[in-house]
Protein backbone atom coordinates (compact mmCIF):
# COMPACT_ATOMS: atom_id res chain seq x y z
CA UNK A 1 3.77 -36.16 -32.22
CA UNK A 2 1.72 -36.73 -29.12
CA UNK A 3 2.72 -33.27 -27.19
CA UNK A 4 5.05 -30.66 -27.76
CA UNK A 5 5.99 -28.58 -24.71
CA UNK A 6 6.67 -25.00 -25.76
CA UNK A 7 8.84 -22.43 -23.33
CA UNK A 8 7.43 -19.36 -24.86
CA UNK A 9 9.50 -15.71 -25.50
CA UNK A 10 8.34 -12.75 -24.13
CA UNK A 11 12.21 -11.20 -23.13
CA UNK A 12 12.46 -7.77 -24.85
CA UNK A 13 8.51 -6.85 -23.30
CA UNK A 14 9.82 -8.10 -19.84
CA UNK A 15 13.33 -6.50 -19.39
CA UNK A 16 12.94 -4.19 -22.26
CA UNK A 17 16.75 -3.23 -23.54
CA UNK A 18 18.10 -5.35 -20.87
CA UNK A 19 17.18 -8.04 -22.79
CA UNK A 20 19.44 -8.15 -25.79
CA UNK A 21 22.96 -8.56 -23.70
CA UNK A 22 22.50 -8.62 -19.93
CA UNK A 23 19.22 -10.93 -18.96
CA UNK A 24 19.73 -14.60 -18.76
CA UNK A 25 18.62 -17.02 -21.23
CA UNK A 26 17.52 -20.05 -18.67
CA UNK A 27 16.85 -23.20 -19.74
CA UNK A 28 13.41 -24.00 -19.15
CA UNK A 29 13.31 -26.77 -16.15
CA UNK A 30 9.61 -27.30 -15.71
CA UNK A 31 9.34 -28.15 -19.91
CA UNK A 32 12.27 -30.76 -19.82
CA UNK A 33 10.72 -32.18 -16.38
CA UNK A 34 7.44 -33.01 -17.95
CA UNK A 35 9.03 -33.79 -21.66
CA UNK A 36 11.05 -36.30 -19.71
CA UNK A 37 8.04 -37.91 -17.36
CA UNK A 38 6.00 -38.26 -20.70
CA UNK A 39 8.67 -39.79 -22.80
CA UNK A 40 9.44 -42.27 -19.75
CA UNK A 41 5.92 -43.13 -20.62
CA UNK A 42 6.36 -43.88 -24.36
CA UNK A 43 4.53 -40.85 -25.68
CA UNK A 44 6.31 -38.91 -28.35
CA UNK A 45 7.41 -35.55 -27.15
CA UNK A 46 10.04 -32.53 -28.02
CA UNK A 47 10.68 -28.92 -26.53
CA UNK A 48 10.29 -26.00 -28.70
CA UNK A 49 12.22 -23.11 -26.41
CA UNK A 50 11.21 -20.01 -28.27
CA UNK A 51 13.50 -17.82 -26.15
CA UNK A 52 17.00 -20.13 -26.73
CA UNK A 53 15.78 -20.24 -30.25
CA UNK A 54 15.20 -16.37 -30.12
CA UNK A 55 11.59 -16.56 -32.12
CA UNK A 56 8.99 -13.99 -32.44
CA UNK A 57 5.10 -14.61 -31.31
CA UNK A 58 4.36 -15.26 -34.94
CA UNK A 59 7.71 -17.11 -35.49
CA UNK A 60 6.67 -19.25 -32.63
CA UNK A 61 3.33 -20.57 -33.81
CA UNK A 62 4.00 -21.27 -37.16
CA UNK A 63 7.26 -23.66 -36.05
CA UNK A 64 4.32 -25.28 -33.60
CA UNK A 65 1.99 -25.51 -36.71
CA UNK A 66 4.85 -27.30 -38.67
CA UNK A 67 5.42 -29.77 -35.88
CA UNK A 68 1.35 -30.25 -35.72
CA UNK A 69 1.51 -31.92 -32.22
CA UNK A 70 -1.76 -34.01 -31.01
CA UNK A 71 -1.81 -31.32 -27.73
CA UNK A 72 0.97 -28.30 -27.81
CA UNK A 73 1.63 -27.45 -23.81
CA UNK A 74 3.34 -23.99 -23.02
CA UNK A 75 4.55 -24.35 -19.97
CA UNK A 76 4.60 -21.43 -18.08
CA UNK A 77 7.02 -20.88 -15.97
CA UNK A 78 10.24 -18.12 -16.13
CA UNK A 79 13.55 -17.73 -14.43
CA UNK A 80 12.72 -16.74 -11.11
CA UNK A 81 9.46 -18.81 -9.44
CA UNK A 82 7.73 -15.18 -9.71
CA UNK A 83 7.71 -14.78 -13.17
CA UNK A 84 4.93 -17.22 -14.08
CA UNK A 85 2.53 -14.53 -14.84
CA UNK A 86 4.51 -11.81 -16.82
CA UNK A 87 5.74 -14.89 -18.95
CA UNK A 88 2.01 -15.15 -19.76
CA UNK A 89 2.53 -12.57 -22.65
CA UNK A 90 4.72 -14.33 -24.99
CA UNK A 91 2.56 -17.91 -24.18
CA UNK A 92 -0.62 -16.30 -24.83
CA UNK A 93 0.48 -14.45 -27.75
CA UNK A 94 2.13 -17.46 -29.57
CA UNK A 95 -1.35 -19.54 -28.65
CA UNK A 96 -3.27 -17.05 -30.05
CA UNK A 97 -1.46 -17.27 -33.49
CA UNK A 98 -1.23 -21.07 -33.26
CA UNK A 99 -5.31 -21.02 -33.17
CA UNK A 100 -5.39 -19.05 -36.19
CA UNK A 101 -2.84 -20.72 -37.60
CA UNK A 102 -4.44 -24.21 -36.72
CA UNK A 103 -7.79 -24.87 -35.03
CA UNK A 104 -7.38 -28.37 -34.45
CA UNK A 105 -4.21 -28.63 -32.52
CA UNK A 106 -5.46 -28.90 -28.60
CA UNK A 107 -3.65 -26.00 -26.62
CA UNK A 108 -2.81 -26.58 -22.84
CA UNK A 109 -1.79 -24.12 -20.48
CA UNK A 110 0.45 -25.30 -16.72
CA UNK A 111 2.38 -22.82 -14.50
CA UNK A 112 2.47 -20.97 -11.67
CA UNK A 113 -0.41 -18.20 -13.19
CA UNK A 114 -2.14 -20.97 -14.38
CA UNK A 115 -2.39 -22.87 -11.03
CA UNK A 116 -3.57 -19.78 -9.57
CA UNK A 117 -6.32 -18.32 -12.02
CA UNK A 118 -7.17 -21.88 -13.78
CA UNK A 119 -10.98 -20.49 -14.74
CA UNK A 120 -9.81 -17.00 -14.76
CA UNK A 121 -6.89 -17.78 -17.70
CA UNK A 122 -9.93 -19.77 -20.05
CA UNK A 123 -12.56 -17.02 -19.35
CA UNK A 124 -10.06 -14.40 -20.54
CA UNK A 125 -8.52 -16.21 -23.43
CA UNK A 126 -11.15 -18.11 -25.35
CA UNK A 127 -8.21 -19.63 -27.94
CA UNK A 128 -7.03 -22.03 -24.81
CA UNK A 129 -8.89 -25.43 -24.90
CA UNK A 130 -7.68 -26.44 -21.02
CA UNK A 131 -5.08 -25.74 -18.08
CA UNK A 132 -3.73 -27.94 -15.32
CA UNK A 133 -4.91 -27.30 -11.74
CA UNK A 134 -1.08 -27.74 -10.66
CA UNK A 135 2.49 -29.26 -12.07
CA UNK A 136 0.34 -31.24 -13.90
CA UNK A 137 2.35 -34.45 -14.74
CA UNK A 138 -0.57 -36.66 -13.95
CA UNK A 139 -3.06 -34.38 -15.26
CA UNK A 140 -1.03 -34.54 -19.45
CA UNK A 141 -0.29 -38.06 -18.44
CA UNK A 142 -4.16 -39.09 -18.65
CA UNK A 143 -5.10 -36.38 -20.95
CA UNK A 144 -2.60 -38.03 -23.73
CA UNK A 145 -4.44 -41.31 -22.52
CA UNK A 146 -7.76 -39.67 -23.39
CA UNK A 147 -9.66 -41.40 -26.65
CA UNK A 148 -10.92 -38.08 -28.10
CA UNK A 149 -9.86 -34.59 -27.35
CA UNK A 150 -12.62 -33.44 -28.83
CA UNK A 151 -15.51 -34.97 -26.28
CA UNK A 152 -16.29 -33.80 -23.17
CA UNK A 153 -17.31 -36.93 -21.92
CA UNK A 154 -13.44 -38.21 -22.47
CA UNK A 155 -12.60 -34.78 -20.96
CA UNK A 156 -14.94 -34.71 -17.89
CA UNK A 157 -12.78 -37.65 -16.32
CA UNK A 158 -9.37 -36.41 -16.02
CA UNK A 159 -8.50 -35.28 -12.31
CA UNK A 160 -6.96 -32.03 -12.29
CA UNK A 161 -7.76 -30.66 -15.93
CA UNK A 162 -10.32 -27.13 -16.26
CA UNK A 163 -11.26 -27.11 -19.66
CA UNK A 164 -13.59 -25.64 -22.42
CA UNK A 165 -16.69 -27.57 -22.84
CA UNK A 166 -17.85 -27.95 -26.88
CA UNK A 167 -20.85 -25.42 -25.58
CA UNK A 168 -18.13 -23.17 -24.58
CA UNK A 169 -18.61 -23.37 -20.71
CA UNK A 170 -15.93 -24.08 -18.66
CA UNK A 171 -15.44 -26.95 -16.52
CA UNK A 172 -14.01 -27.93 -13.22
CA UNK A 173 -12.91 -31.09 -12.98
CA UNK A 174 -11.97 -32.66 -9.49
CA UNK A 175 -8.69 -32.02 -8.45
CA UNK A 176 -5.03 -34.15 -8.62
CA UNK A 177 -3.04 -35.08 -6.50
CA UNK A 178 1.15 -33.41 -7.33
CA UNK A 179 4.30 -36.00 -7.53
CA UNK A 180 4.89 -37.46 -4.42
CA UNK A 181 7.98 -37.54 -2.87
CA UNK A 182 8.70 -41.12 -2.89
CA UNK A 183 7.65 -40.89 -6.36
CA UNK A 184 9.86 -38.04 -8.10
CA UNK A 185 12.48 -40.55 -9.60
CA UNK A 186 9.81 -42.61 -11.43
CA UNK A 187 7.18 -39.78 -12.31
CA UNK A 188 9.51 -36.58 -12.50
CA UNK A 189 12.94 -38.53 -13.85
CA UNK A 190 15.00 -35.01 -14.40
CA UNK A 191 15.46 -33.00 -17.24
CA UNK A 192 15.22 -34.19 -20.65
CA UNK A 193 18.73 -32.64 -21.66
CA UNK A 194 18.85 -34.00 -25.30
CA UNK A 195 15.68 -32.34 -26.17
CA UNK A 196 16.53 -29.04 -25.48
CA UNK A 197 19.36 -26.76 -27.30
CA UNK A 198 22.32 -26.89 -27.09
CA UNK A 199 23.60 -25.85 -23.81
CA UNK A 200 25.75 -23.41 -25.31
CA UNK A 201 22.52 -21.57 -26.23
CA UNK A 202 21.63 -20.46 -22.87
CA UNK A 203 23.66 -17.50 -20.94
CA UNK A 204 24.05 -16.96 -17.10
CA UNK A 205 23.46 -13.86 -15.57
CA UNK A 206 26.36 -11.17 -15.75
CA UNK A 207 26.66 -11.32 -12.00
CA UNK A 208 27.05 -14.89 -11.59
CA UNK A 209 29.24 -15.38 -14.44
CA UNK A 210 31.91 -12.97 -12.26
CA UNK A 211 33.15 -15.78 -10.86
CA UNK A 212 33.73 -17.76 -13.78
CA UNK A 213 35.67 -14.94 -15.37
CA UNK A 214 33.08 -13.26 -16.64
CA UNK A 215 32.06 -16.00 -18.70
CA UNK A 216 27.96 -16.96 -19.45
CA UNK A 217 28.30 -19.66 -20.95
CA UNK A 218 27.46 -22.78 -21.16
CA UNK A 219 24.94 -22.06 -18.39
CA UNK A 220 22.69 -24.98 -16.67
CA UNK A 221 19.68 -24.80 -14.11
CA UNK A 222 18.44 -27.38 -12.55
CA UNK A 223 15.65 -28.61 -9.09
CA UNK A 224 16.84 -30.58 -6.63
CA UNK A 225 13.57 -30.19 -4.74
CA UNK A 226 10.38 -28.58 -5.35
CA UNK A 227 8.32 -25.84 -3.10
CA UNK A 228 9.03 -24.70 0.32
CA UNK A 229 7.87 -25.24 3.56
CA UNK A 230 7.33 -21.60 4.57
CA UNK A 231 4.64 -19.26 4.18
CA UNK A 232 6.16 -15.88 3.09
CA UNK A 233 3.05 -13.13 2.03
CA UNK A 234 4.60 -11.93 -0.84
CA UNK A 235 5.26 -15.27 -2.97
CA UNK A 236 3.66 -17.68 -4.59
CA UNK A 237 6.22 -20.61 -5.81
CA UNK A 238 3.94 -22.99 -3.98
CA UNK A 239 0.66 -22.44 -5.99
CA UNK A 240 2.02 -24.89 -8.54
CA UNK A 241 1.24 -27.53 -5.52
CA UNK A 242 -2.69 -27.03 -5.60
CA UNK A 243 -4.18 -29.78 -4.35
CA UNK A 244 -7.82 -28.13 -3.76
CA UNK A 245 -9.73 -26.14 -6.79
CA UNK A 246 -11.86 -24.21 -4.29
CA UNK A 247 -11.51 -20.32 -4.93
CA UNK A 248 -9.30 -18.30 -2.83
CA UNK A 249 -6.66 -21.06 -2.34
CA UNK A 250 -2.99 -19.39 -2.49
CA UNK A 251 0.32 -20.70 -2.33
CA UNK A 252 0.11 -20.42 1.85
CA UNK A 253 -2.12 -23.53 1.30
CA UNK A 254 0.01 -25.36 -0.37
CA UNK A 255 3.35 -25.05 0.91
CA UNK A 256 4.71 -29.06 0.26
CA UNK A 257 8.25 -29.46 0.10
CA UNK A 258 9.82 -32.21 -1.75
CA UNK A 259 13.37 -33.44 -2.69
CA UNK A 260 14.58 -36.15 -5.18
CA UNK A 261 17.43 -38.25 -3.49
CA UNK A 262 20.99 -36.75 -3.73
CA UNK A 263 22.18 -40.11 -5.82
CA UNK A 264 19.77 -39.72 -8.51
CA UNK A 265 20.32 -36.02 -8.68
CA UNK A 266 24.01 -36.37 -8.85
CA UNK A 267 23.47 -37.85 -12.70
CA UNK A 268 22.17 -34.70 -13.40
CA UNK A 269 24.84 -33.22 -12.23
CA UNK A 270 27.18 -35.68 -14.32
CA UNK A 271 25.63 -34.89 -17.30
CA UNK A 272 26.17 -31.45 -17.40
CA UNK A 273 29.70 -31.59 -16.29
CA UNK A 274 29.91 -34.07 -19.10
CA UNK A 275 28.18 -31.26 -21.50
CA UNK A 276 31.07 -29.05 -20.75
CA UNK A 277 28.96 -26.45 -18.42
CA UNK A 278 30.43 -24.94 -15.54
CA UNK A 279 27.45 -22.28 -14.12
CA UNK A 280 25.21 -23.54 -13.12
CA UNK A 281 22.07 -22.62 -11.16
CA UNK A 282 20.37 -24.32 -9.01
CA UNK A 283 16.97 -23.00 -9.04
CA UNK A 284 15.10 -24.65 -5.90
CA UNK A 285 13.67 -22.00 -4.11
CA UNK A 286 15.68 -23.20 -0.89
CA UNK A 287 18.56 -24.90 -1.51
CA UNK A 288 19.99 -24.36 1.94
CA UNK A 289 17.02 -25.98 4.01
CA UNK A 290 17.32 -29.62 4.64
CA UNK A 291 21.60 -30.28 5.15
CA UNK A 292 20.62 -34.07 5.26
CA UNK A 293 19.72 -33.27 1.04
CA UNK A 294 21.72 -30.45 0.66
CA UNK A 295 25.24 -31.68 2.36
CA UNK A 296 25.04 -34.80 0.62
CA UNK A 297 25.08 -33.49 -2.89
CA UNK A 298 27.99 -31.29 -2.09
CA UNK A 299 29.77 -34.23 -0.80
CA UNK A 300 29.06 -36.04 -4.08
CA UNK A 301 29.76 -33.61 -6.68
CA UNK A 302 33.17 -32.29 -4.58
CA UNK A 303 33.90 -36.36 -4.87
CA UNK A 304 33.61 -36.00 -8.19
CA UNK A 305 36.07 -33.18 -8.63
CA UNK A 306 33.68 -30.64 -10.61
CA UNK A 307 34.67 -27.44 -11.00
CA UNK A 308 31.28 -25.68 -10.85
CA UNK A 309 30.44 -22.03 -10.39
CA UNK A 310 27.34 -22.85 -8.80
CA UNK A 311 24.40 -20.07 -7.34
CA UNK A 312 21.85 -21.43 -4.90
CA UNK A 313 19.45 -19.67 -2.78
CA UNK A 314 19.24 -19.72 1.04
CA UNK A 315 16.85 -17.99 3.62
CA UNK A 316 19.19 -15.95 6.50
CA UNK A 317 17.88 -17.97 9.23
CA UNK A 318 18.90 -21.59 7.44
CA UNK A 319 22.20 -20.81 6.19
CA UNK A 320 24.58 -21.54 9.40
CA UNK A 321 28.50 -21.47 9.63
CA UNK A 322 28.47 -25.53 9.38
CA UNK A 323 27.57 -25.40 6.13
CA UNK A 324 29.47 -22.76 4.27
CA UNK A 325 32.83 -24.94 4.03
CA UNK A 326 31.16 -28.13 2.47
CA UNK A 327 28.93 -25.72 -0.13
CA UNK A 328 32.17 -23.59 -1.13
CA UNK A 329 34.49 -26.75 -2.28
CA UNK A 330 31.44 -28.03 -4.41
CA UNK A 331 31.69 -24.89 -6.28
CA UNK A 332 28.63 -22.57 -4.88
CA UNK A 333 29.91 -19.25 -5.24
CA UNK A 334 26.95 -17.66 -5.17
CA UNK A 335 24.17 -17.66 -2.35
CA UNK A 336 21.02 -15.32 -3.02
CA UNK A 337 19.78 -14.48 0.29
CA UNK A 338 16.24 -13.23 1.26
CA UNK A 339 16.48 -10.16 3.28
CA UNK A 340 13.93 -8.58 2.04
CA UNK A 341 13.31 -5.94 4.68
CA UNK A 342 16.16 -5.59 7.85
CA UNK A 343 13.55 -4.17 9.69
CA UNK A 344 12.42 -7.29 12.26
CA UNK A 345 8.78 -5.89 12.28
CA UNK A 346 8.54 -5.51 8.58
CA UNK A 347 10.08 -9.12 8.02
CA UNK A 348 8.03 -10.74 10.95
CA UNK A 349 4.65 -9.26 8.77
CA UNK A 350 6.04 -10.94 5.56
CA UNK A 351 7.41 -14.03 6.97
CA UNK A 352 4.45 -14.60 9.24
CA UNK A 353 5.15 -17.87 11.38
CA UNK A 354 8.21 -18.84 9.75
CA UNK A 355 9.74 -15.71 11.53
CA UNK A 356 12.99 -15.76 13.06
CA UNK A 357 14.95 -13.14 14.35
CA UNK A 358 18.29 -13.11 12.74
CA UNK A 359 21.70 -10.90 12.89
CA UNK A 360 21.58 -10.43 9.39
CA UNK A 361 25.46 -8.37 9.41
CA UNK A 362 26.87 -11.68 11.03
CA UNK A 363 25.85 -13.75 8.35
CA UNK A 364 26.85 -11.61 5.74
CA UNK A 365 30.34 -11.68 7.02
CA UNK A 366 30.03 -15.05 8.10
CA UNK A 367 29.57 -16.08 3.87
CA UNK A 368 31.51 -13.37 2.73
CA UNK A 369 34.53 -15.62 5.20
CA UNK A 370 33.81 -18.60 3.60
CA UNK A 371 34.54 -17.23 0.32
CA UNK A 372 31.27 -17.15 -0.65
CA UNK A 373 29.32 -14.06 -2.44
CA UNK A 374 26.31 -12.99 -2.03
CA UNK A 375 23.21 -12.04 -3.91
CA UNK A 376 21.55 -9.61 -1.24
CA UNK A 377 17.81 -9.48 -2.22
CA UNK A 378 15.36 -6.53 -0.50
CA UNK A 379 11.89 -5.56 -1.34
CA UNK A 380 11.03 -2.37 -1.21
CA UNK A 381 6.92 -1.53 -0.58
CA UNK A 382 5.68 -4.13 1.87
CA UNK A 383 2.48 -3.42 3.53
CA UNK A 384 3.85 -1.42 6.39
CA UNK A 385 6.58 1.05 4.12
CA UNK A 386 6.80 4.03 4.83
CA UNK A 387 9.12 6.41 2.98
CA UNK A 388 11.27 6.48 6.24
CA UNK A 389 11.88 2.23 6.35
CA UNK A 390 12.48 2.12 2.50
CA UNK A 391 15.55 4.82 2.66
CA UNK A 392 16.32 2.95 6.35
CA UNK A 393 16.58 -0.55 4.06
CA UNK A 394 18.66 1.43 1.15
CA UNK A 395 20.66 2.39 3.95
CA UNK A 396 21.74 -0.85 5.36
CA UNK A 397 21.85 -2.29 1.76
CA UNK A 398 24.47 0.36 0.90
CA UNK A 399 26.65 0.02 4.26
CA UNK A 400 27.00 -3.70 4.05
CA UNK A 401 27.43 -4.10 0.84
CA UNK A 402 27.11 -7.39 -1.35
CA UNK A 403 28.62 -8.58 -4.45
CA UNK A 404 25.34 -8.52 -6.24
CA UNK A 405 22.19 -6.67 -5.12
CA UNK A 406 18.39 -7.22 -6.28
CA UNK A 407 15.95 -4.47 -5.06
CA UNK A 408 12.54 -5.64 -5.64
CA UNK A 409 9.50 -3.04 -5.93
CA UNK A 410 6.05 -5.90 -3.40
CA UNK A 411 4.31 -6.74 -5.78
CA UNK A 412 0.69 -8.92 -5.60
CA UNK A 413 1.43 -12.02 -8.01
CA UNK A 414 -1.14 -14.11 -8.95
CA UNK A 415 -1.15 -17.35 -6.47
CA UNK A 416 0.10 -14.96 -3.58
CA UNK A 417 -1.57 -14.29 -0.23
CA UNK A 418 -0.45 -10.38 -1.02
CA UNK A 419 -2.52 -10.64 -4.31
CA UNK A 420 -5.57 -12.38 -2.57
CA UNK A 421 -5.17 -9.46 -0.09
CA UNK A 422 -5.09 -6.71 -3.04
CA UNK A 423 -7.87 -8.49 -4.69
CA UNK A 424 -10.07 -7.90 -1.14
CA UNK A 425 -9.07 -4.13 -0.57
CA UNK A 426 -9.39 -3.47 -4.47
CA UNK A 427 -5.71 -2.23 -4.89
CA UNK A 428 -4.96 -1.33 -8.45
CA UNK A 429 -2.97 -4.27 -10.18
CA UNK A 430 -1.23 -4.75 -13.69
CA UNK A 431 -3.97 -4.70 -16.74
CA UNK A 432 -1.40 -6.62 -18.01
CA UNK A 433 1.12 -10.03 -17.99
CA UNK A 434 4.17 -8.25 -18.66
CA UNK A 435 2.98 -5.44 -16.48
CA UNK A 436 4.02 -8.19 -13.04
CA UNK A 437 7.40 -7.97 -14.18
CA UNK A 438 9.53 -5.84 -12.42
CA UNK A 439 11.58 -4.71 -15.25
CA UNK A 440 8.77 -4.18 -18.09
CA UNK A 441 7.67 -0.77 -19.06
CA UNK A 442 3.83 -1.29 -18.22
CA UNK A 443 5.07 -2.58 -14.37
CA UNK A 444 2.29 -1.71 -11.79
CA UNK A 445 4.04 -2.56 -8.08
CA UNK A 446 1.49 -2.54 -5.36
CA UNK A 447 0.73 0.26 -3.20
CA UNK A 448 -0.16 0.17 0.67
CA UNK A 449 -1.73 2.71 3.11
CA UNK A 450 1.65 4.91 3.37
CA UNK A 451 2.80 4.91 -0.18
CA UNK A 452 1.44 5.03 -3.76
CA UNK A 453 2.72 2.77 -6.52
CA UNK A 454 4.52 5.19 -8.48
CA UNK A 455 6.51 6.51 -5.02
CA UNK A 456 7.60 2.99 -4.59
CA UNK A 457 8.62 2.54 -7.95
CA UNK A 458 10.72 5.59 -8.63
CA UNK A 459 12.70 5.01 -4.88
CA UNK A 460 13.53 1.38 -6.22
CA UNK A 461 15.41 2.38 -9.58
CA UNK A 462 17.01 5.56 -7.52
CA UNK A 463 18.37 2.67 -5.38
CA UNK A 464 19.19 0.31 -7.77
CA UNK A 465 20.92 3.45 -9.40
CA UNK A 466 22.46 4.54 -6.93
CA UNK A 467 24.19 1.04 -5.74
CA UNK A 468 25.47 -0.17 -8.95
CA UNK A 469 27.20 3.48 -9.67
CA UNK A 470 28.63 3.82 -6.06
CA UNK A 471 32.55 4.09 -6.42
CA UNK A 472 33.30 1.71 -3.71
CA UNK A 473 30.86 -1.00 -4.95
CA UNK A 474 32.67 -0.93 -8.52
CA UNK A 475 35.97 -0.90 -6.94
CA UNK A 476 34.61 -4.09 -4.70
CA UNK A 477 34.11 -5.79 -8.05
CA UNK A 478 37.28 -5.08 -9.67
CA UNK A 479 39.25 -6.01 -6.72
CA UNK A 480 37.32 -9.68 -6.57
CA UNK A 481 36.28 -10.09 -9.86
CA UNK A 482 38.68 -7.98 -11.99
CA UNK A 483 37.77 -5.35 -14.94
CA UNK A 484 35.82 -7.00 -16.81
CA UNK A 485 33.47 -7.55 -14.51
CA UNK A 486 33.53 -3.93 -13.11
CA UNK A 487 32.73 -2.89 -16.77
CA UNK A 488 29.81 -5.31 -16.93
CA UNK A 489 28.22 -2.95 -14.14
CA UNK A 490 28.79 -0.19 -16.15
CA UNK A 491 26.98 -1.56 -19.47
CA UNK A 492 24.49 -2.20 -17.52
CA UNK A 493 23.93 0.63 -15.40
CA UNK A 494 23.27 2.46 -18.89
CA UNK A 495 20.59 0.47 -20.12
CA UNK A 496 17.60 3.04 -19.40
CA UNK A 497 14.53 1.39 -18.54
CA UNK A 498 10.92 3.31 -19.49
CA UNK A 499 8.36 3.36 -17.12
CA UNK A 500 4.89 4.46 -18.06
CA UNK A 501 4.05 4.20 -14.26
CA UNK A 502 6.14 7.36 -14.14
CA UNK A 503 5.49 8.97 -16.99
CA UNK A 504 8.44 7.23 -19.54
CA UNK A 505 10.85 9.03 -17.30
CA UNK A 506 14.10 7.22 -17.78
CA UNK A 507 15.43 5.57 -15.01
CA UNK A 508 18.20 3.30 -13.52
């Protein structure tokens, strides 16, 4: 086999007990996007997704030994465009047995961590023989092209690749260019569907499957676009763009947004309909941005008749009352919105000149109208905090209440302008991968001048506490959703996470 793209498992060290009932099991986009583009190409491929397939570290390796790929590529990537980094753990793991398993098999790293620490990632684990600057199609398109893995010569002149020399030094090759738009349909041809698991294998999460009667699956995620145009401080989705290798770059420098047409990414569509799935995600990081893309695939899957439960992510300033009757007959139930902070100064800091000042209650309603729920989404410990504006955004999270809540503790990911800002005023950050997820026992948030990690920490599981156990909220969800989904809450609201941040005191 030429390449073998691995979507590693590192679920139990990320949401700890959450993991065995109540996380979802995604499929893994960016893995069946590349198998796809490579297979187009006539190079022999297949996914190995460790987490549908619910192996080990070890487990993992020795099924990538058996296959013996040419070059095995984890891809890198998780089920939020954050999660890059803490996914690290169960990719570096798994390598790290492969090598000892197999020192001939070439092992390539691309994802969002990758794209942002590319020397960083082969200085700190010597087992990986190269990453990708970026997405990387063209980058594993030439490498598979490349006479001998094994010369640096062959090595030195493939655009976008940073890889171990044979003298052990690492090298910087030139940068490549990402997928152009016009391009996506021949380079980036969707998902390669009958190379993963069965869909069957992969489980929604509890809150979106509320509207499909509590049922998770089969469960489906798919891109219609890639990136964003904004800026925001605290992500770093567009890292995975990098176009320049010059230290310092984050994902503010490489905010491209692109979008496959609506008539090629209505197959892909049809083929999960076909497949019997009815959640389905839709994972671009702005869904509701361009209505000229967006409209036009709700107009072709409600001609179609689909009876999707469908979640999709919108910004509060993009998502206008036009839209909401056209996305609720195509089935999107769900809209995740970025509040973030209600404060207007807070969100102006974060959102920086995407800014727009926004009556977040009216759009609330305005969705809730349309029949469509919402996943409210707030961040608690952005750099201007204070103990005062977190319990002021608890506040107005808890008197205008949505379906489905995240509370988020700021946190500096790798890629991010917050973590190039952390990096400059030496803020403590997570020794560890798993310790940038927000649910993992090792989790180090970031502090700022008013508020120490640990503060921000504990106030975010009080909150989350506190909202999913409030009477009125549980009696929201039985009234819309009925009992089951009510006790769902419950279950969940039991599961105890550890954090070592705060001395293994139990919380949530």
């Amino acid at each position: 086999m030429d390449i073998l793209f691995i979507h590693p498992n590192a679920s139990t060290k990320i949401y700890q007990d959450l993991s065995k009932k109540h996380s979802a099991i995604e499929p893994p986009i960016w893995a069946g996007l590349l198998a796809n583009s490579v297979k187009k190409s006539n190079f022999s491929t297949a996914i190995l997704d460790a987490e549908a397939s619910n192996l080990n570290y070890l487990e993992s390796a020795e099924e990538i030994n058996y296959i013996n790929p040419k070059i095995a590529c984890f891809v890198v990537y998780g089920q939020q465009p954050s999660a890059s980094t803490q996914n690290m753990e169960g990719a570096c793991k798994t390598a790290e047995n492969l090598r000892k398993l197999n020192p001939d098999i070439f092992i390539l790293f691309v994802g969002g961590h990758i794209s942002a620490l590319p020397k960083a990632t082969l200085n700190k684990e010597s087992y990986i023989n190269a990453v990708c600057q970026n997405e990387g199609i063209y980058t594993i398109l030439n490498l598979l092209r490349c006479d001998d893995l094994t010369e640096d010569y062959y090595l030195k002149k493939i655009n976008g690749l940073v890889f171990r020399s044979c003298d052990d030094k690492i090298i910087i090759n030139p940068s490549e260019k990402i997928v152009p738009k016009n391009m996506l349909e021949h380079d980036l041809p969707g998902i390669a569907w009958d190379l993963l698991p069965s869909l069957n294998n992969y489980r929604t999460a509890g809150w979106h499957s509320w509207s499909n009667n509590s049922e998770k699956g089969p469960f489906a995620s798919i891109y219609t676009s890639l990136g964003c145009p904004y800026r925001c401080s605290f992500c770093m989705i567009n890292i995975i763009n990098r176009t320049n290798n010059d230290s310092g770059i984050t994902s503010e420098d490489s905010n491209f947004y692109r979008w496959w047409n609506p008539d090629f990414i209505i197959k892909q569509f049809d083929y999960i309909a076909k497949a019997g799935v009815k959640n389905v995600k839709i994972a671009d990081e702005l869904f509701v941005l361009n209505p000229n893309h967006f409209m036009k695939i709700c107009d072709l899957i409600i001609t179609r008749g689909y009876d999707f439960n469908i979640w999709a992510y919108s910004r509060v300033d993009t998502c206008k009352p036009e839209y909401l009757e056209k996305l609720k007959k195509a089935g999107v139930n769900w809209l995740g919105l970025g509040i973030e902070n209600p404060n207007d100064t807070l969100r102006k800091n974060i959102h920086k000149d995407s800014y727009k000042e926004v009556k977040i209650f009216d759009i609330i309603n305005n969705i809730r109208n349309a029949g469509i729920n919402i996943g409210g989404n707030y961040i608690f410990g952005l750099p201007e905090d204070t103990k005062e504006s977190m319990q002021k955004t608890l506040d107005f999270a808890m008197e205008n209440k949505t379906e489905m809540v995240n509370f988020y503790c700021a946190m500096a990911y790798p890629g991010s302008p917050l973590y190039k800002k952390a990096i400059k005023e030496n803020l403590e950050l997570p020794s560890t991968y798993s310790g940038f997820s927000q649910h993992s026992y090792d989790m180090i948030n970031l502090s700022n001048n008013n508020l120490k990690s640990s503060e921000i920490c504990k106030f975010r599981d009080y909150a989350w506490n506190l909202y999913n156990s409030d009477e009125k909220y549980l009696n929201l969800l039985e009234k819309k959703f009925g009992l089951r989904a009510k006790k769902n809450m419950q279950e969940t609201v039991k599961i105890k996470l550890k954090r070592k941040i705060l001395g293994d005191e139990l919380v949530n």
